[in-house]
Protein backbone atom coordinates (compact mmCIF):
# COMPACT_ATOMS: atom_id res chain seq x y z
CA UNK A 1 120.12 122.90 111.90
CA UNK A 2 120.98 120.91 108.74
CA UNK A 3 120.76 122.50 105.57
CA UNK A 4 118.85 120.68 102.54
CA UNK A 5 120.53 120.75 98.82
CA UNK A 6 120.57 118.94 95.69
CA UNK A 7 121.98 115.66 96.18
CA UNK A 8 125.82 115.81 93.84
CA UNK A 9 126.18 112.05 93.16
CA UNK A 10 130.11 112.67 93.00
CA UNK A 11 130.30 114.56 96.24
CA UNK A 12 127.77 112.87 98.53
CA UNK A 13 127.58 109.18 97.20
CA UNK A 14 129.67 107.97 100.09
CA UNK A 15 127.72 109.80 102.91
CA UNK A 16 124.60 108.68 101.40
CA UNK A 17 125.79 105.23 100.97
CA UNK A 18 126.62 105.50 105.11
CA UNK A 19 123.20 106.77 105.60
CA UNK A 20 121.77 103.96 103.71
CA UNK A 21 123.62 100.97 106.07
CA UNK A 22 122.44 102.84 108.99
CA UNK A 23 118.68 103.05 108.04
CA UNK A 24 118.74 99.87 105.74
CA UNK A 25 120.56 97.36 108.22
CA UNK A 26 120.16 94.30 105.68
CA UNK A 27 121.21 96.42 102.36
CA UNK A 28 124.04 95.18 100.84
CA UNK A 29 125.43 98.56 98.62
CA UNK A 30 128.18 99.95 97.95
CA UNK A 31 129.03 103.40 96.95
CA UNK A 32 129.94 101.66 93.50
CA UNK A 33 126.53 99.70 93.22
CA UNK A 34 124.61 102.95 94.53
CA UNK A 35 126.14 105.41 92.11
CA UNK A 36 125.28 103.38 89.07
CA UNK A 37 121.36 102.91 90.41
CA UNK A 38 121.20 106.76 90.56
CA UNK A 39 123.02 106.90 87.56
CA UNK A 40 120.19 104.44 85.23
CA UNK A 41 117.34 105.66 86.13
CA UNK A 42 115.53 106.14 83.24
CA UNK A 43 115.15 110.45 82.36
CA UNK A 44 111.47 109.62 82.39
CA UNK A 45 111.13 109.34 86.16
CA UNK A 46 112.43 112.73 86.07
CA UNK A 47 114.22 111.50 89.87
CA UNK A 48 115.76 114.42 91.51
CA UNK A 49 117.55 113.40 95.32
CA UNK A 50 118.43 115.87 97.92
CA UNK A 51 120.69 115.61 101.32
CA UNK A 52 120.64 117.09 104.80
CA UNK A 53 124.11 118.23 105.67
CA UNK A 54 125.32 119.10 109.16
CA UNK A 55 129.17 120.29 109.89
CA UNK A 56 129.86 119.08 106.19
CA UNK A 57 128.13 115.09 106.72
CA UNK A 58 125.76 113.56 105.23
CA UNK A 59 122.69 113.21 108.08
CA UNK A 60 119.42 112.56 106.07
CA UNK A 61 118.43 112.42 102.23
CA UNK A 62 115.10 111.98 100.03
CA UNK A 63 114.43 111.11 96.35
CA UNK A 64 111.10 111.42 94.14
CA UNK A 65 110.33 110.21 91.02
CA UNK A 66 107.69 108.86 88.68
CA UNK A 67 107.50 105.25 88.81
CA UNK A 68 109.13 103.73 85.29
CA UNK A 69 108.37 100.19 85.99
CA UNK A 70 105.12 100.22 84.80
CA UNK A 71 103.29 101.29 80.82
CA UNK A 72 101.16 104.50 81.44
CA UNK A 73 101.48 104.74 84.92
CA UNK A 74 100.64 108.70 86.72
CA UNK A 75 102.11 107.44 90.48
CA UNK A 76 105.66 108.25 91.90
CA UNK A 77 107.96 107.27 94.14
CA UNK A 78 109.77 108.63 97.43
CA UNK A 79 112.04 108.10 100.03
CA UNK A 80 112.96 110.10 103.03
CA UNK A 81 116.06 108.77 105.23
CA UNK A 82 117.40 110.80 108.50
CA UNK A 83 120.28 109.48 110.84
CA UNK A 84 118.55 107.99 113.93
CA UNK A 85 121.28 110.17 116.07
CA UNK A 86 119.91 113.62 114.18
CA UNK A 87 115.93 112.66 114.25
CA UNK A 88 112.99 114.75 115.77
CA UNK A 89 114.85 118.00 114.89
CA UNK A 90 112.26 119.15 111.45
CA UNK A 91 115.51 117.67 108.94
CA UNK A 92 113.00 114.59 108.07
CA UNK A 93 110.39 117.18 107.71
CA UNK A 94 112.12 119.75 105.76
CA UNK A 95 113.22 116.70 103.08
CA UNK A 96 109.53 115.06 102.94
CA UNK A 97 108.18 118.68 102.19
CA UNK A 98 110.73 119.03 98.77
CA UNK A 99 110.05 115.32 97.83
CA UNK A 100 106.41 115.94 97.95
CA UNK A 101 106.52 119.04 96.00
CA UNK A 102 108.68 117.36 93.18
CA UNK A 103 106.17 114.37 93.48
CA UNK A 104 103.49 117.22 92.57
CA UNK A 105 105.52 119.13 90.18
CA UNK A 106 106.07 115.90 88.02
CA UNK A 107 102.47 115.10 88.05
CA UNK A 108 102.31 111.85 90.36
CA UNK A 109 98.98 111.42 91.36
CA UNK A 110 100.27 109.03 94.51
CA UNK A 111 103.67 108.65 95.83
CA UNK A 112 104.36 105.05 97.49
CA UNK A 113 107.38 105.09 99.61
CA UNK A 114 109.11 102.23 101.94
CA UNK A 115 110.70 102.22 104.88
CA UNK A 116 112.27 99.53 107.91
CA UNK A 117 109.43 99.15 109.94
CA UNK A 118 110.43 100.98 112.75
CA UNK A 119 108.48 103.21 115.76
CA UNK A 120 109.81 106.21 113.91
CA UNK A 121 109.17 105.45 110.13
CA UNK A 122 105.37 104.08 111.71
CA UNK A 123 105.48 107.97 113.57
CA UNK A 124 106.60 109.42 110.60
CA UNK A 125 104.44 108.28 107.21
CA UNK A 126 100.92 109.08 108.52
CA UNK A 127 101.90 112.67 109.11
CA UNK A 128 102.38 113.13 105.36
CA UNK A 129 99.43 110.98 104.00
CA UNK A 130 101.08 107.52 103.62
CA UNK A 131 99.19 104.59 104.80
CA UNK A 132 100.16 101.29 104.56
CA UNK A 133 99.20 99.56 100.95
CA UNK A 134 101.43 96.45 101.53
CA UNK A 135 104.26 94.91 104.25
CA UNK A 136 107.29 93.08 103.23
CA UNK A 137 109.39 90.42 105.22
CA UNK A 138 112.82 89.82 105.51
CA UNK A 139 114.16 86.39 106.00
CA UNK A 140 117.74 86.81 107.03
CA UNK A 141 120.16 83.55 107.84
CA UNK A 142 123.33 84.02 109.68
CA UNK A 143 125.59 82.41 107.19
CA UNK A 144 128.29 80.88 109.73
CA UNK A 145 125.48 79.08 111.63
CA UNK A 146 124.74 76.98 108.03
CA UNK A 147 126.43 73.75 108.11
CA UNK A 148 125.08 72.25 104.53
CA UNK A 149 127.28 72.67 101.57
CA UNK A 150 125.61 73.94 98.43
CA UNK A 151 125.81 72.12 95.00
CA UNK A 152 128.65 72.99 93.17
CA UNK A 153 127.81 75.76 90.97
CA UNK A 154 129.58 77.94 88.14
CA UNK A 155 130.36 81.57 89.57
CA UNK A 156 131.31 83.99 87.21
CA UNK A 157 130.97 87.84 87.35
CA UNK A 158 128.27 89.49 85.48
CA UNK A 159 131.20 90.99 83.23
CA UNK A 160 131.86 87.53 81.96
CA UNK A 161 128.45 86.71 80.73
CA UNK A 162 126.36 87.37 77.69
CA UNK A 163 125.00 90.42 78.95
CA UNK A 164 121.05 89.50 77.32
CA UNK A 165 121.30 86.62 80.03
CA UNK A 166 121.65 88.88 83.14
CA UNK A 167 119.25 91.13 81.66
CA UNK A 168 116.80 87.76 81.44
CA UNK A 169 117.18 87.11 85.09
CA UNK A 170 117.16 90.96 86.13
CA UNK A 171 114.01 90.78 84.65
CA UNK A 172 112.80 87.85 86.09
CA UNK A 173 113.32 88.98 89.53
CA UNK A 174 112.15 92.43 89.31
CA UNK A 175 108.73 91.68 87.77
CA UNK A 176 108.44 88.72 90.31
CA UNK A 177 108.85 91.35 93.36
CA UNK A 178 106.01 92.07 95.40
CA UNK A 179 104.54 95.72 93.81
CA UNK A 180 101.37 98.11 94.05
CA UNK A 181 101.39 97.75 90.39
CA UNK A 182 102.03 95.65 87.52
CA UNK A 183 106.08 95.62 86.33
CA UNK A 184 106.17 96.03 82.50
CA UNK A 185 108.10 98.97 81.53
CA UNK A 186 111.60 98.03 82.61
């Protein structure tokens, strides 16, 4: 049986990050890019993360927080991931149970959560009051089947920018994402 603990984001990040492309088939992260998301998130979410370890790996993992997108908002946020290899053996369970609790703890009056739509996440989010409040869909391209050339453009990395422009189009982007609630607090 896999044991549950507080995630330690210098310990774990590259398990978690492995857990992540397994569940998340269309993420692109890397430990790097992961680290620093866990690493910003505002102290008002009050986020705490946990992982299921097995034989010393990584093999499932859950987060809760309140949701600091939006001005005077009570709801929360959640996530439960377990290896598809390591499902149907109470680990999912076990992590859902301690994200709830914090969920509780921290006041959230509703946690939303997402998931790839899968037979097991579809099995799995009923069984702990989650319903469906929205669907997302993923357009994916195969980027050697293209055979147009884009426009020439100017690539530089965000560490050669005026950082207020990046934080324009972060913006821009995040409040135009689909959302059970308005995006104004960022």
């Amino acid at each position: 049986m896999a044991s549950i603990r507080d995630l330690d984001l210098e310990r774990d990040a590259e398990g978690v990050v492995a857990l992540m492309r397994e569940v998340w088939p269309t993420a692109v992260v890397s430990t790097e890019s992961w680290r620093h998301r866990v690493e910003t998130i505002p102290e008002r979410a009050e986020h705490r993360a946990w992982v299921a370890e097995e034989d010393g790996a990584i093999v499932g993992n859950a987060y809760a927080g309140r949701n600091f997108f939006t001005q005077g908002s009570d709801s929360g946020f959640c996530g439960v991931s377990v290896l598809e290899r390591c499902r149907r053996r109470g680990i999912g369970a076990a992590l859902a149970q301690v994200a709830l609790a914090h969920g509780g703890r921290i006041g959230a009056n509703e946690l939303s959560a997402q998931f790839v739509e899968n037979e097991a996440g579809v099995a799995f989010a009923p069984k702990y009051g989650f319903r469906e409040a929205r669907a997302e869909a993923e357009s994916i391209l195969d980027p050697r089947t293209v055979t147009e050339r884009p426009a020439a453009v100017d690539l530089r990395t965000v560490a050669d920018v005026d950082p207020r422009l990046v934080y324009d189009v972060d913006i821009g982007a995040t409040r135009d994402m689909p959302s059970l609630e308005t995006i104004d607090d960022i």
